[in-house]
PDB file of N, CA and C in Angstrom:
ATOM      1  N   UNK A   1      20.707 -10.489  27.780  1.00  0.00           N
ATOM      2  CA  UNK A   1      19.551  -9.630  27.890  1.00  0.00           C
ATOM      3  C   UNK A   1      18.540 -10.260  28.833  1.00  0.00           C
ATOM      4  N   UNK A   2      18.023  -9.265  29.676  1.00  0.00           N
ATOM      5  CA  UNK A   2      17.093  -9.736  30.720  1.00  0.00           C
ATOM      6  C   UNK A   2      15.748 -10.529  29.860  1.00  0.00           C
ATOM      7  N   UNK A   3      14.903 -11.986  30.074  1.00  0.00           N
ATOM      8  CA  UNK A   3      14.269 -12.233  29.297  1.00  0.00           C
ATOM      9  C   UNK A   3      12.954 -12.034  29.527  1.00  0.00           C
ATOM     10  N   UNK A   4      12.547 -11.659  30.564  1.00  0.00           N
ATOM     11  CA  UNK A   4      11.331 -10.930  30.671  1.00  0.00           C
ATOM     12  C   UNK A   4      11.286  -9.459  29.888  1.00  0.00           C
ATOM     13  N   UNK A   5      12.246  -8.906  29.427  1.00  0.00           N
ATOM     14  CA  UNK A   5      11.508  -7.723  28.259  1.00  0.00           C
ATOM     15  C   UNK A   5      11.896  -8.412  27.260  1.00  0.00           C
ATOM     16  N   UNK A   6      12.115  -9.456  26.268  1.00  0.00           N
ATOM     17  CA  UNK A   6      11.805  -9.593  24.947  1.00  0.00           C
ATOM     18  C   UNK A   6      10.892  -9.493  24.447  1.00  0.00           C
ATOM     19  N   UNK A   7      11.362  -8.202  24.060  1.00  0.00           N
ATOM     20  CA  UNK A   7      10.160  -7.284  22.872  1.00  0.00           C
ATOM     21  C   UNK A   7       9.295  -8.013  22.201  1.00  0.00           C
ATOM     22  N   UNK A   8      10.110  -9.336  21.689  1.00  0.00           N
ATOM     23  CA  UNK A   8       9.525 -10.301  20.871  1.00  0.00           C
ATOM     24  C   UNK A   8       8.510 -11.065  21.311  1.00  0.00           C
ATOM     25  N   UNK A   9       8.731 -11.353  22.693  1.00  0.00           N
ATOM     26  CA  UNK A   9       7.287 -12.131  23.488  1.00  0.00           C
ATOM     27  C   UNK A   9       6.798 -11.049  23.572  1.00  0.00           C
ATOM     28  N   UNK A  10       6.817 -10.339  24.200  1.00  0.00           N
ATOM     29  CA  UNK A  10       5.650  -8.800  24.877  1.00  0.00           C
ATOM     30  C   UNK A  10       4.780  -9.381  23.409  1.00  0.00           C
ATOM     31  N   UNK A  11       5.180  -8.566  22.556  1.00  0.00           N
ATOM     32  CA  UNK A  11       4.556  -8.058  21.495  1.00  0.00           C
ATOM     33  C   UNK A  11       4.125  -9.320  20.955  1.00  0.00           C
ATOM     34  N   UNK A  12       4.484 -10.518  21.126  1.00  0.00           N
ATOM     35  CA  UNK A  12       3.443 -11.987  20.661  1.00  0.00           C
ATOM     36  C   UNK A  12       2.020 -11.930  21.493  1.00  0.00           C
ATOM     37  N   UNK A  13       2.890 -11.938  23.031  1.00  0.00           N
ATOM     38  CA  UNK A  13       1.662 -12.360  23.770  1.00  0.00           C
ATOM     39  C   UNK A  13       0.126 -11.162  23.461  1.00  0.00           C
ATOM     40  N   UNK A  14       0.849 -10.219  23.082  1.00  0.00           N
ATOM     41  CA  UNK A  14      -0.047  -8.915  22.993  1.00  0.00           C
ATOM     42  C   UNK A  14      -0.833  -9.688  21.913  1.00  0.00           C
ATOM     43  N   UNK A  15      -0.532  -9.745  21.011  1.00  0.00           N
ATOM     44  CA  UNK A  15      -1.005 -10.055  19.561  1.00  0.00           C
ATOM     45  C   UNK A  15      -2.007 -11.603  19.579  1.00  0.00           C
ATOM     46  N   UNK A  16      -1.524 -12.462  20.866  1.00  0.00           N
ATOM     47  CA  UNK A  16      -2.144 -13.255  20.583  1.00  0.00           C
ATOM     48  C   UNK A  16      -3.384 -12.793  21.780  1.00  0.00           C
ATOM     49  N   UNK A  17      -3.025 -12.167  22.881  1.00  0.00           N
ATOM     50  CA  UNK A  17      -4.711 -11.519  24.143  1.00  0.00           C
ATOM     51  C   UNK A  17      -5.762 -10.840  22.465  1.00  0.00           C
ATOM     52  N   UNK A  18      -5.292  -9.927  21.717  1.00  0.00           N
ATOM     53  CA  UNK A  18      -6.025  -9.082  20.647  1.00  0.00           C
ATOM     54  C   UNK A  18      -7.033 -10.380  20.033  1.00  0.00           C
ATOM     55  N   UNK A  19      -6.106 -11.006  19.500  1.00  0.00           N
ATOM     56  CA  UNK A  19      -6.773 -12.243  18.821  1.00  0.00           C
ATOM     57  C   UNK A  19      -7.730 -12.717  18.960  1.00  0.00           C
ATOM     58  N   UNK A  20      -7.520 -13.576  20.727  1.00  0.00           N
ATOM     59  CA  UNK A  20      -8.195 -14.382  20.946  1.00  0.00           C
ATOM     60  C   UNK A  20      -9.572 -13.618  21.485  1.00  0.00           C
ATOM     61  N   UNK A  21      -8.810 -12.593  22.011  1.00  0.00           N
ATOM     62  CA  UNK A  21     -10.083 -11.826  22.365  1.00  0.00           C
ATOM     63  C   UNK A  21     -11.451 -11.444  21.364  1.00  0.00           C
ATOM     64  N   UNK A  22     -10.935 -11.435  20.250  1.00  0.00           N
ATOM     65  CA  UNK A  22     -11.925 -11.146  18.912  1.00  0.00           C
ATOM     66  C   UNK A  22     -12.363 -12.377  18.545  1.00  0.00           C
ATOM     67  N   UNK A  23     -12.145 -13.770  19.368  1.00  0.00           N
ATOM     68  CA  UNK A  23     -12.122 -15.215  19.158  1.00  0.00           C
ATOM     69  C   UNK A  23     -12.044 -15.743  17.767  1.00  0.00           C
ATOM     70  N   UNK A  24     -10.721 -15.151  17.628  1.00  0.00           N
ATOM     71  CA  UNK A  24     -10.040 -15.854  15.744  1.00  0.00           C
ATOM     72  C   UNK A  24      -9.219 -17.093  16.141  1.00  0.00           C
ATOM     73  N   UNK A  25      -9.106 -17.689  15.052  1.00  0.00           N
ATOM     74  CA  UNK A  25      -8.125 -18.351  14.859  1.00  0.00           C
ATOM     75  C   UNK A  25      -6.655 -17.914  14.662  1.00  0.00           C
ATOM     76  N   UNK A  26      -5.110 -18.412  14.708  1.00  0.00           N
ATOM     77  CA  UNK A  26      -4.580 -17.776  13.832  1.00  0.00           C
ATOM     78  C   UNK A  26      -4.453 -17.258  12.212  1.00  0.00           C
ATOM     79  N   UNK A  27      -5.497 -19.086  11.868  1.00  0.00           N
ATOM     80  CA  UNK A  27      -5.764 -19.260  10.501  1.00  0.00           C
ATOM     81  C   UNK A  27      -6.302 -17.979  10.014  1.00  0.00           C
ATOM     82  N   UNK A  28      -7.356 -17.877  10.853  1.00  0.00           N
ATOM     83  CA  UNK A  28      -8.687 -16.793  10.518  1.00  0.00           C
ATOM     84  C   UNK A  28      -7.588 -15.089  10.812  1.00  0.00           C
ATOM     85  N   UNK A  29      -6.637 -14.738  11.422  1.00  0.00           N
ATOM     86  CA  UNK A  29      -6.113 -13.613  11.746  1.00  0.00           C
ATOM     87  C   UNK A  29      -5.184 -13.338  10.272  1.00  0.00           C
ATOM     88  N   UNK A  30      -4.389 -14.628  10.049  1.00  0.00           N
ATOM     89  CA  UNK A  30      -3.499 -14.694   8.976  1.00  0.00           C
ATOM     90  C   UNK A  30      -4.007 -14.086   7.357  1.00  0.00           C
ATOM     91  N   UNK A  31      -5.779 -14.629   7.361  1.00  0.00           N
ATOM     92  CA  UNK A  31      -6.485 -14.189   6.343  1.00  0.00           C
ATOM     93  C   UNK A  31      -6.742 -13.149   6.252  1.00  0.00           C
ATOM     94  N   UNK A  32      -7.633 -12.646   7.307  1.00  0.00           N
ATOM     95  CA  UNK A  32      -7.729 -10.796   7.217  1.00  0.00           C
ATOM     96  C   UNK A  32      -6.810 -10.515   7.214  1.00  0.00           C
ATOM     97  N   UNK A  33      -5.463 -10.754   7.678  1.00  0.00           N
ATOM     98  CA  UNK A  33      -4.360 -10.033   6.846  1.00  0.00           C
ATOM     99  C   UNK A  33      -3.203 -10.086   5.913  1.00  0.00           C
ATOM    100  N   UNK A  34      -4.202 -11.033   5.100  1.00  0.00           N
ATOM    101  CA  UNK A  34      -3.705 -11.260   3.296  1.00  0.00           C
ATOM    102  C   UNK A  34      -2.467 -11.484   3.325  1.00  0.00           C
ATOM    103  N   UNK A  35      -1.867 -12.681   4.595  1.00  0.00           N
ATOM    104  CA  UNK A  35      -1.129 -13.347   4.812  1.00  0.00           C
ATOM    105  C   UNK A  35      -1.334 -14.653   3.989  1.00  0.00           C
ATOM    106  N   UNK A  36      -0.099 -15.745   3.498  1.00  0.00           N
ATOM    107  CA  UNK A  36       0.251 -16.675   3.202  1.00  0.00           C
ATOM    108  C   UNK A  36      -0.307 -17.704   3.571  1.00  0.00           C
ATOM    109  N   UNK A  37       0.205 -17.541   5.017  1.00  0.00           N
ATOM    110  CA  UNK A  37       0.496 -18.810   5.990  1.00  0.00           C
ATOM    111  C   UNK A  37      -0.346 -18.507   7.599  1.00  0.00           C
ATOM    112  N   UNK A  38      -1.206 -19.236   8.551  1.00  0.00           N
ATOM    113  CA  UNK A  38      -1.004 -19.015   9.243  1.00  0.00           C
ATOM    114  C   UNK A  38       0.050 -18.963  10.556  1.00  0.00           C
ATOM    115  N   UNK A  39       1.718 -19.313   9.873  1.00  0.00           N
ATOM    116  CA  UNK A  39       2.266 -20.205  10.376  1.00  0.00           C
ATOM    117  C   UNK A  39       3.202 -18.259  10.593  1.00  0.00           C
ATOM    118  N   UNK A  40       3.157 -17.595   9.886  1.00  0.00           N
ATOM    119  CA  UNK A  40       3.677 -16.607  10.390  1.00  0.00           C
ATOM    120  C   UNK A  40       3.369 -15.651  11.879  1.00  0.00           C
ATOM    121  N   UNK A  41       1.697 -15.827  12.120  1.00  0.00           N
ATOM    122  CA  UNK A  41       1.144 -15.520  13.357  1.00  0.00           C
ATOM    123  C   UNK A  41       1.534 -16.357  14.208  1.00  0.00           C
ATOM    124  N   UNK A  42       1.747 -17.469  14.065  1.00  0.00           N
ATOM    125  CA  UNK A  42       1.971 -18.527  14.776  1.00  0.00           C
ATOM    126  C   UNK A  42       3.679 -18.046  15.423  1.00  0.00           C
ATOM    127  N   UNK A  43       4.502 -17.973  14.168  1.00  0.00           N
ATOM    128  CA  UNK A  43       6.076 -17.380  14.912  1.00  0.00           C
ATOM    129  C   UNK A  43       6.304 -15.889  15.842  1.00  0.00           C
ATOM    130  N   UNK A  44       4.870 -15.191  15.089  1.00  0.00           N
ATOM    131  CA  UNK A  44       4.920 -14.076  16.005  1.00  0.00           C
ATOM    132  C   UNK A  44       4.639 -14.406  17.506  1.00  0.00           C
ATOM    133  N   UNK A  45       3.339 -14.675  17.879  1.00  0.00           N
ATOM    134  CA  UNK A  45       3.033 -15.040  19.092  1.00  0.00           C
ATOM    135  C   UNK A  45       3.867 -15.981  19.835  1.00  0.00           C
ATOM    136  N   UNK A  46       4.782 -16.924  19.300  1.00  0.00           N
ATOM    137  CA  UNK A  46       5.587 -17.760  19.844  1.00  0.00           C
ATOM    138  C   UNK A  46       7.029 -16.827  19.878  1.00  0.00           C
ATOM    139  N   UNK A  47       7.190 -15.401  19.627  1.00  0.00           N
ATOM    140  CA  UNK A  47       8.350 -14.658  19.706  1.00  0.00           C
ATOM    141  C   UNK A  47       9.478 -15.006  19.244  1.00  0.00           C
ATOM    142  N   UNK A  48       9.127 -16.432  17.868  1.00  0.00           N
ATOM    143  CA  UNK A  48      10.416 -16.439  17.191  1.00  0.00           C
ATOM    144  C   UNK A  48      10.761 -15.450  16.216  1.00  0.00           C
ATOM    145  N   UNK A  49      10.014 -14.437  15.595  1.00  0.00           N
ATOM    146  CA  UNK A  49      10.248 -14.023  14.521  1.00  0.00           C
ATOM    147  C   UNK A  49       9.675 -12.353  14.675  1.00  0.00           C
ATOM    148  N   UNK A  50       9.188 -11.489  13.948  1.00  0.00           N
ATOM    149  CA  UNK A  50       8.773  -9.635  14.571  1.00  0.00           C
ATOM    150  C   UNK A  50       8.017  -9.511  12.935  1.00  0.00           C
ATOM    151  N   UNK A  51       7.994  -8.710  13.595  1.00  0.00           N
ATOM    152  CA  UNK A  51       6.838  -8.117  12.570  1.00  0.00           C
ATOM    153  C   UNK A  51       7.506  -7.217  11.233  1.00  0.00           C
ATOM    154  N   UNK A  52       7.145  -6.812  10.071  1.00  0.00           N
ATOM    155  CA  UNK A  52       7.539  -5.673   9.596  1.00  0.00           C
ATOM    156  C   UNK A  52       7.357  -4.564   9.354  1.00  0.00           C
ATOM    157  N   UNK A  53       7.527  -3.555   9.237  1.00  0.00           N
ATOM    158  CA  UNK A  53       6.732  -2.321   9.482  1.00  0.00           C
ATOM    159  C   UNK A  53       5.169  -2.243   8.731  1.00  0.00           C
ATOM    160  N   UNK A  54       5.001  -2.578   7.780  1.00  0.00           N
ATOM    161  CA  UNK A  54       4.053  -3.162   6.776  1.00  0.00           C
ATOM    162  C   UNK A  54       2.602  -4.617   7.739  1.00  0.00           C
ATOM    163  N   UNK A  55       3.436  -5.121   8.046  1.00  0.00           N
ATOM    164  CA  UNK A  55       2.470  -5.981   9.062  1.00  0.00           C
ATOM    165  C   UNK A  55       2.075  -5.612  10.173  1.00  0.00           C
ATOM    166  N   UNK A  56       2.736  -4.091  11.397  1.00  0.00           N
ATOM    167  CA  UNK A  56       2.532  -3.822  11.831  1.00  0.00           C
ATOM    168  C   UNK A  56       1.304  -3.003  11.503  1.00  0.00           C
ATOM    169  N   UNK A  57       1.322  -2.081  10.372  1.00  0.00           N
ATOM    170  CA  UNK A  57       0.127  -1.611  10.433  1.00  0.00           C
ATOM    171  C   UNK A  57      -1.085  -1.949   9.587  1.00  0.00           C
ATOM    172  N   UNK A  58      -0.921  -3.460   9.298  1.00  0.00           N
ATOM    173  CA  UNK A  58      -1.926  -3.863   9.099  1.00  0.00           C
ATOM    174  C   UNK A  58      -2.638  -4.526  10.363  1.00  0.00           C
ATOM    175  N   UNK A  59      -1.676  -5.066  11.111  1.00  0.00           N
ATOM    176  CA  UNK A  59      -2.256  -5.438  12.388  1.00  0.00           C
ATOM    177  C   UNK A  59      -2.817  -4.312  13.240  1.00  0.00           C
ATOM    178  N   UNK A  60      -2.442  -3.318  13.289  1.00  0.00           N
ATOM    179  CA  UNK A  60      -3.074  -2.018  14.188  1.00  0.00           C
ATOM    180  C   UNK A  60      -4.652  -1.850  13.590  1.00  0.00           C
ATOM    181  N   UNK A  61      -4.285  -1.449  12.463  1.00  0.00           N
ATOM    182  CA  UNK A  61      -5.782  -1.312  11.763  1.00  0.00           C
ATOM    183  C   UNK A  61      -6.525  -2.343  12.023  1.00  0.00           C
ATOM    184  N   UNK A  62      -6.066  -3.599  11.589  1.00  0.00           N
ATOM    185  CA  UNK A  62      -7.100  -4.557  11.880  1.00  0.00           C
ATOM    186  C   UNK A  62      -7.782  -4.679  13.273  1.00  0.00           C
ATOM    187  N   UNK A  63      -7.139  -4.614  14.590  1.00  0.00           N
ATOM    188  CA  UNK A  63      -7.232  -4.233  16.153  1.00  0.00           C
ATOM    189  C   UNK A  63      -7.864  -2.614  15.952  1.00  0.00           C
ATOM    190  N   UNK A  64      -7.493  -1.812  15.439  1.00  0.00           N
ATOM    191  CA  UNK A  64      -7.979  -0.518  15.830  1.00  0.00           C
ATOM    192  C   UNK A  64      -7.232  -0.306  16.767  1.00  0.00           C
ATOM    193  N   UNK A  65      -6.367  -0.324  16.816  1.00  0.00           N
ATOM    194  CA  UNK A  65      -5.229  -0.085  17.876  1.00  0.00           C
ATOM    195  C   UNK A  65      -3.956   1.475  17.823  1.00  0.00           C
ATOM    196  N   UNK A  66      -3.535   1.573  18.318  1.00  0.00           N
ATOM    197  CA  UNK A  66      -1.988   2.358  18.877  1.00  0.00           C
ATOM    198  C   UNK A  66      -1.013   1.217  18.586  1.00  0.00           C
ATOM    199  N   UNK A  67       0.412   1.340  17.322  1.00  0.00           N
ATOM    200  CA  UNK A  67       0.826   0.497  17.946  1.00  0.00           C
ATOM    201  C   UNK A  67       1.973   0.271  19.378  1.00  0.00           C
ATOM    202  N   UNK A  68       1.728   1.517  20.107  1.00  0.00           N
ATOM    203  CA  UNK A  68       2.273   1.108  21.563  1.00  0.00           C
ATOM    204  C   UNK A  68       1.809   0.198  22.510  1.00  0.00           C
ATOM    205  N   UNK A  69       0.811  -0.532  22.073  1.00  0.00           N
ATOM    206  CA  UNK A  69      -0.696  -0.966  22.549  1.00  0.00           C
ATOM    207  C   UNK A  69       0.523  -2.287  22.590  1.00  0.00           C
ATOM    208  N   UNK A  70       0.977  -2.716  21.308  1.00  0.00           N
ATOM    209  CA  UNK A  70       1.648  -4.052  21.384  1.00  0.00           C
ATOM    210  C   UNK A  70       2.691  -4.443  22.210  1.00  0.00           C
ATOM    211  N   UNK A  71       3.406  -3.339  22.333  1.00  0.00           N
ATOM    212  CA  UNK A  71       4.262  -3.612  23.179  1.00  0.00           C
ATOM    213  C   UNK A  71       4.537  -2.999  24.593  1.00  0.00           C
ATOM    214  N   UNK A  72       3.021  -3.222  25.271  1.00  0.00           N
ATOM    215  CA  UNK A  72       3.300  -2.685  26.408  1.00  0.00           C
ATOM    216  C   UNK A  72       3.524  -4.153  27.274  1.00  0.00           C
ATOM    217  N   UNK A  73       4.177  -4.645  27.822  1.00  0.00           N
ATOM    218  CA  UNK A  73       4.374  -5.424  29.431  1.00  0.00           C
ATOM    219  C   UNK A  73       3.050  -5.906  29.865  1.00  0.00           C
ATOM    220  N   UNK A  74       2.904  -7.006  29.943  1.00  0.00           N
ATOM    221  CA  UNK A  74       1.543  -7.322  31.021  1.00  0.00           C
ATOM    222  C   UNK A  74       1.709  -7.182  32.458  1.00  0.00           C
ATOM    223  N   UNK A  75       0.700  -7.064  33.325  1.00  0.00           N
ATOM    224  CA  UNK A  75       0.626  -7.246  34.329  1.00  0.00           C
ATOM    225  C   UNK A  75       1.504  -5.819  34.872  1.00  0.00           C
ATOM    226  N   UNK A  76       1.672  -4.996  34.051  1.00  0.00           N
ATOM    227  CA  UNK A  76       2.168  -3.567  34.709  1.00  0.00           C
ATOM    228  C   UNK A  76       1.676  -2.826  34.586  1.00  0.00           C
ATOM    229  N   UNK A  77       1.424  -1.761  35.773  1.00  0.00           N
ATOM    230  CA  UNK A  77       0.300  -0.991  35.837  1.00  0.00           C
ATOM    231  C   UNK A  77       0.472   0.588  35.029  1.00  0.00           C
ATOM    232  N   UNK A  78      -0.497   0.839  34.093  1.00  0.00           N
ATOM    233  CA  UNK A  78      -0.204   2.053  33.576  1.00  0.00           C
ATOM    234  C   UNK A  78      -1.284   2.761  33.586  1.00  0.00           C
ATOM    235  N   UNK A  79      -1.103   4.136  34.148  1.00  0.00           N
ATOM    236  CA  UNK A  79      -1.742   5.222  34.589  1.00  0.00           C
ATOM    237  C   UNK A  79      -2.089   5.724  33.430  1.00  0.00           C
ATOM    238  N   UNK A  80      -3.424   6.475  33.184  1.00  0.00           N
ATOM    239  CA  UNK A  80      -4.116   6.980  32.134  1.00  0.00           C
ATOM    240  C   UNK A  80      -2.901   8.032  31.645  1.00  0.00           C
ATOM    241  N   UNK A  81      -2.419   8.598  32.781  1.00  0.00           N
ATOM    242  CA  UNK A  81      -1.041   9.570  32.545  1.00  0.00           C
ATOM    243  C   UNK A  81       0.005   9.185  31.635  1.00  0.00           C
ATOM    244  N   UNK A  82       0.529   7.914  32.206  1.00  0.00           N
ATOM    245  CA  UNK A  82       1.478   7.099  31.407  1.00  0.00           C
ATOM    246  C   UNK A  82       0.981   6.727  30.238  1.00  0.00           C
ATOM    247  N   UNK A  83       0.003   6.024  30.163  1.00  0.00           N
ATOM    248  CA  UNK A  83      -0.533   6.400  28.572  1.00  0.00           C
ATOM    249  C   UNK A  83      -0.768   7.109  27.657  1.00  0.00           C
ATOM    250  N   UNK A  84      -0.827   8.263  28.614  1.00  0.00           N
ATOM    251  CA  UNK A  84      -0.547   9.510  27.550  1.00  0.00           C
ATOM    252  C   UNK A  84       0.170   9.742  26.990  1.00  0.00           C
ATOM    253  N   UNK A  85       1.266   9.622  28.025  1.00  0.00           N
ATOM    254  CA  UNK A  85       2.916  10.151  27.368  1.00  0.00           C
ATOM    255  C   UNK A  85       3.565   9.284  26.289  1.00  0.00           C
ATOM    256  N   UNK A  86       2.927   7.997  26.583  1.00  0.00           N
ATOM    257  CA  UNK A  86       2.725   6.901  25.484  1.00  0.00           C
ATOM    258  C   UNK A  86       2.453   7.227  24.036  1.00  0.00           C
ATOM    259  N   UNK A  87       1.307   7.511  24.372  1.00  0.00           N
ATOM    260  CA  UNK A  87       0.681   8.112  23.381  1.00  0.00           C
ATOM    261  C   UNK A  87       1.306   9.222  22.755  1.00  0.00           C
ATOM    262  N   UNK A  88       2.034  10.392  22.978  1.00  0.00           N
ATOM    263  CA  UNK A  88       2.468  11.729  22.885  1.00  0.00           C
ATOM    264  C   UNK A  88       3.992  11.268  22.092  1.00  0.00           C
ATOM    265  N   UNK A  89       4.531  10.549  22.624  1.00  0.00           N
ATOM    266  CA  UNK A  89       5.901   9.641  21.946  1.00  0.00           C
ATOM    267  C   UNK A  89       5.043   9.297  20.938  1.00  0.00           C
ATOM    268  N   UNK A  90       4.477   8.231  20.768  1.00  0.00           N
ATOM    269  CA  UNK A  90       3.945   7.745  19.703  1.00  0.00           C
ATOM    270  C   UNK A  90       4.051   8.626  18.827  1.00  0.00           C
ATOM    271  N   UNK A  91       2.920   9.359  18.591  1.00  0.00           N
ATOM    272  CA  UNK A  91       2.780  10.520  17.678  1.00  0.00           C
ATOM    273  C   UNK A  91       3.805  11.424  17.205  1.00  0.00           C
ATOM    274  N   UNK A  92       5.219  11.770  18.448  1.00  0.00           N
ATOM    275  CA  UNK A  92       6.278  12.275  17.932  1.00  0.00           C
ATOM    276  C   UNK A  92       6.870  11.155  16.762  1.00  0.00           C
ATOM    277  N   UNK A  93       7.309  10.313  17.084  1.00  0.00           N
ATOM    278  CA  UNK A  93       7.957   9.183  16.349  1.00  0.00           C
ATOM    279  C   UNK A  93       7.262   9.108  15.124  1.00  0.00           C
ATOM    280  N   UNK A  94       5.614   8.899  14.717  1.00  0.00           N
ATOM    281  CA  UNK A  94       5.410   8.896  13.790  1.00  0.00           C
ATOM    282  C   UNK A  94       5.679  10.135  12.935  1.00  0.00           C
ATOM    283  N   UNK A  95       5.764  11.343  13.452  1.00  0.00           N
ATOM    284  CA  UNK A  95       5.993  12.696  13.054  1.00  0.00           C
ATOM    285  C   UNK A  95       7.158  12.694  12.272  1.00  0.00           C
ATOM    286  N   UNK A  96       8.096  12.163  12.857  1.00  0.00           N
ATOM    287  CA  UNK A  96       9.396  11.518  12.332  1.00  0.00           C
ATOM    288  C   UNK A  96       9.690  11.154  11.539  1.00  0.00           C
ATOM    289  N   UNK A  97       8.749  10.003  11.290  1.00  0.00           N
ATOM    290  CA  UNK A  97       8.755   8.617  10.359  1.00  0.00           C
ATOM    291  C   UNK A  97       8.336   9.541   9.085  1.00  0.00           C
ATOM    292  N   UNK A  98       7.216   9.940   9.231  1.00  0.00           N
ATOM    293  CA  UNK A  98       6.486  11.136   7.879  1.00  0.00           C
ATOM    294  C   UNK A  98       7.539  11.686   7.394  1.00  0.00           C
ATOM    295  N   UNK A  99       8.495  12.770   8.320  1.00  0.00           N
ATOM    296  CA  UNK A  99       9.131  13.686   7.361  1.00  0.00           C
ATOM    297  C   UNK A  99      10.661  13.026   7.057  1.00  0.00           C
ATOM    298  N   UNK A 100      10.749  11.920   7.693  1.00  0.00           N
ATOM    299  CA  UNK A 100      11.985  11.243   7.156  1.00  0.00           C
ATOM    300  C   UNK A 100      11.292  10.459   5.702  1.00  0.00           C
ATOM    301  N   UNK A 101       9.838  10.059   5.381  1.00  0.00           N
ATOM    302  CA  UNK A 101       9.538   9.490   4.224  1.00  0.00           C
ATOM    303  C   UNK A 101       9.427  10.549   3.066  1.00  0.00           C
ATOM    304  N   UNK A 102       8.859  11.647   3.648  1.00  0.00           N
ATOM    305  CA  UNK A 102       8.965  13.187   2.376  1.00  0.00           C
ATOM    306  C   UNK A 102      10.191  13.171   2.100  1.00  0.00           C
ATOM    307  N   UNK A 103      11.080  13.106   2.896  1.00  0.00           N
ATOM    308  CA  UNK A 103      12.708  13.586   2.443  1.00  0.00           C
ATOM    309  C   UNK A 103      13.778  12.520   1.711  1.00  0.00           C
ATOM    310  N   UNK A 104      12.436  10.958   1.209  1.00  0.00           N
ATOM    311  CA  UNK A 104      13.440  10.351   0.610  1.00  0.00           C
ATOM    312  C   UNK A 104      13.931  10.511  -0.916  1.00  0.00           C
TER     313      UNK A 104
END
């Protein structure tokens, strides 16, 4: 697999720009989200380990985020357009996710 898209870095490095940008610690990120360890943020951002669906949206909420937001590519340019359609997937998929959870 090509290693410039591992999902697993994208989505660290994302998680750790959010972070630092709010100037946390991991310690301090791990707490607001009634995490254990900070040692699990720590495997995320280092792209040994992913998230679970459950940590994902505690991390969105906590960011106020999309989570397409995490795994977009740095340094590639995306058009308010392309974000849309981003966005528009998004929302299908979660649409998804809903009526595949009614139908369990």
């Amino acid at each position: 697999m090509d290693k410039t898209f591992d999902v697993r870095k994208i989505f660290g490095n994302n998680l750790k720009n959010l972070r630092e940008n709010k100037n946390l610690t991991q310690e301090q990120l791990a707490e607001s989200l009634n995490l254990q360890t900070y040692q699990t943020i720590n495997r995320i951002e280092n792209g040994r380990t992913f998230v679970t669906r459950i940590l994902l949206e505690k991390i969105c909420k906590f960011f106020n985020i999309e989570p397409y937001v995490l795994f977009l590519k740095p340094n590639q340019k995306y058009t308010p357009e392309t974000l849309d359609e981003i966005s528009q997937i998004n929302q299908k998929l979660n649409d998804i996710y809903n009526i595949i959870c009614k139908n369990k």
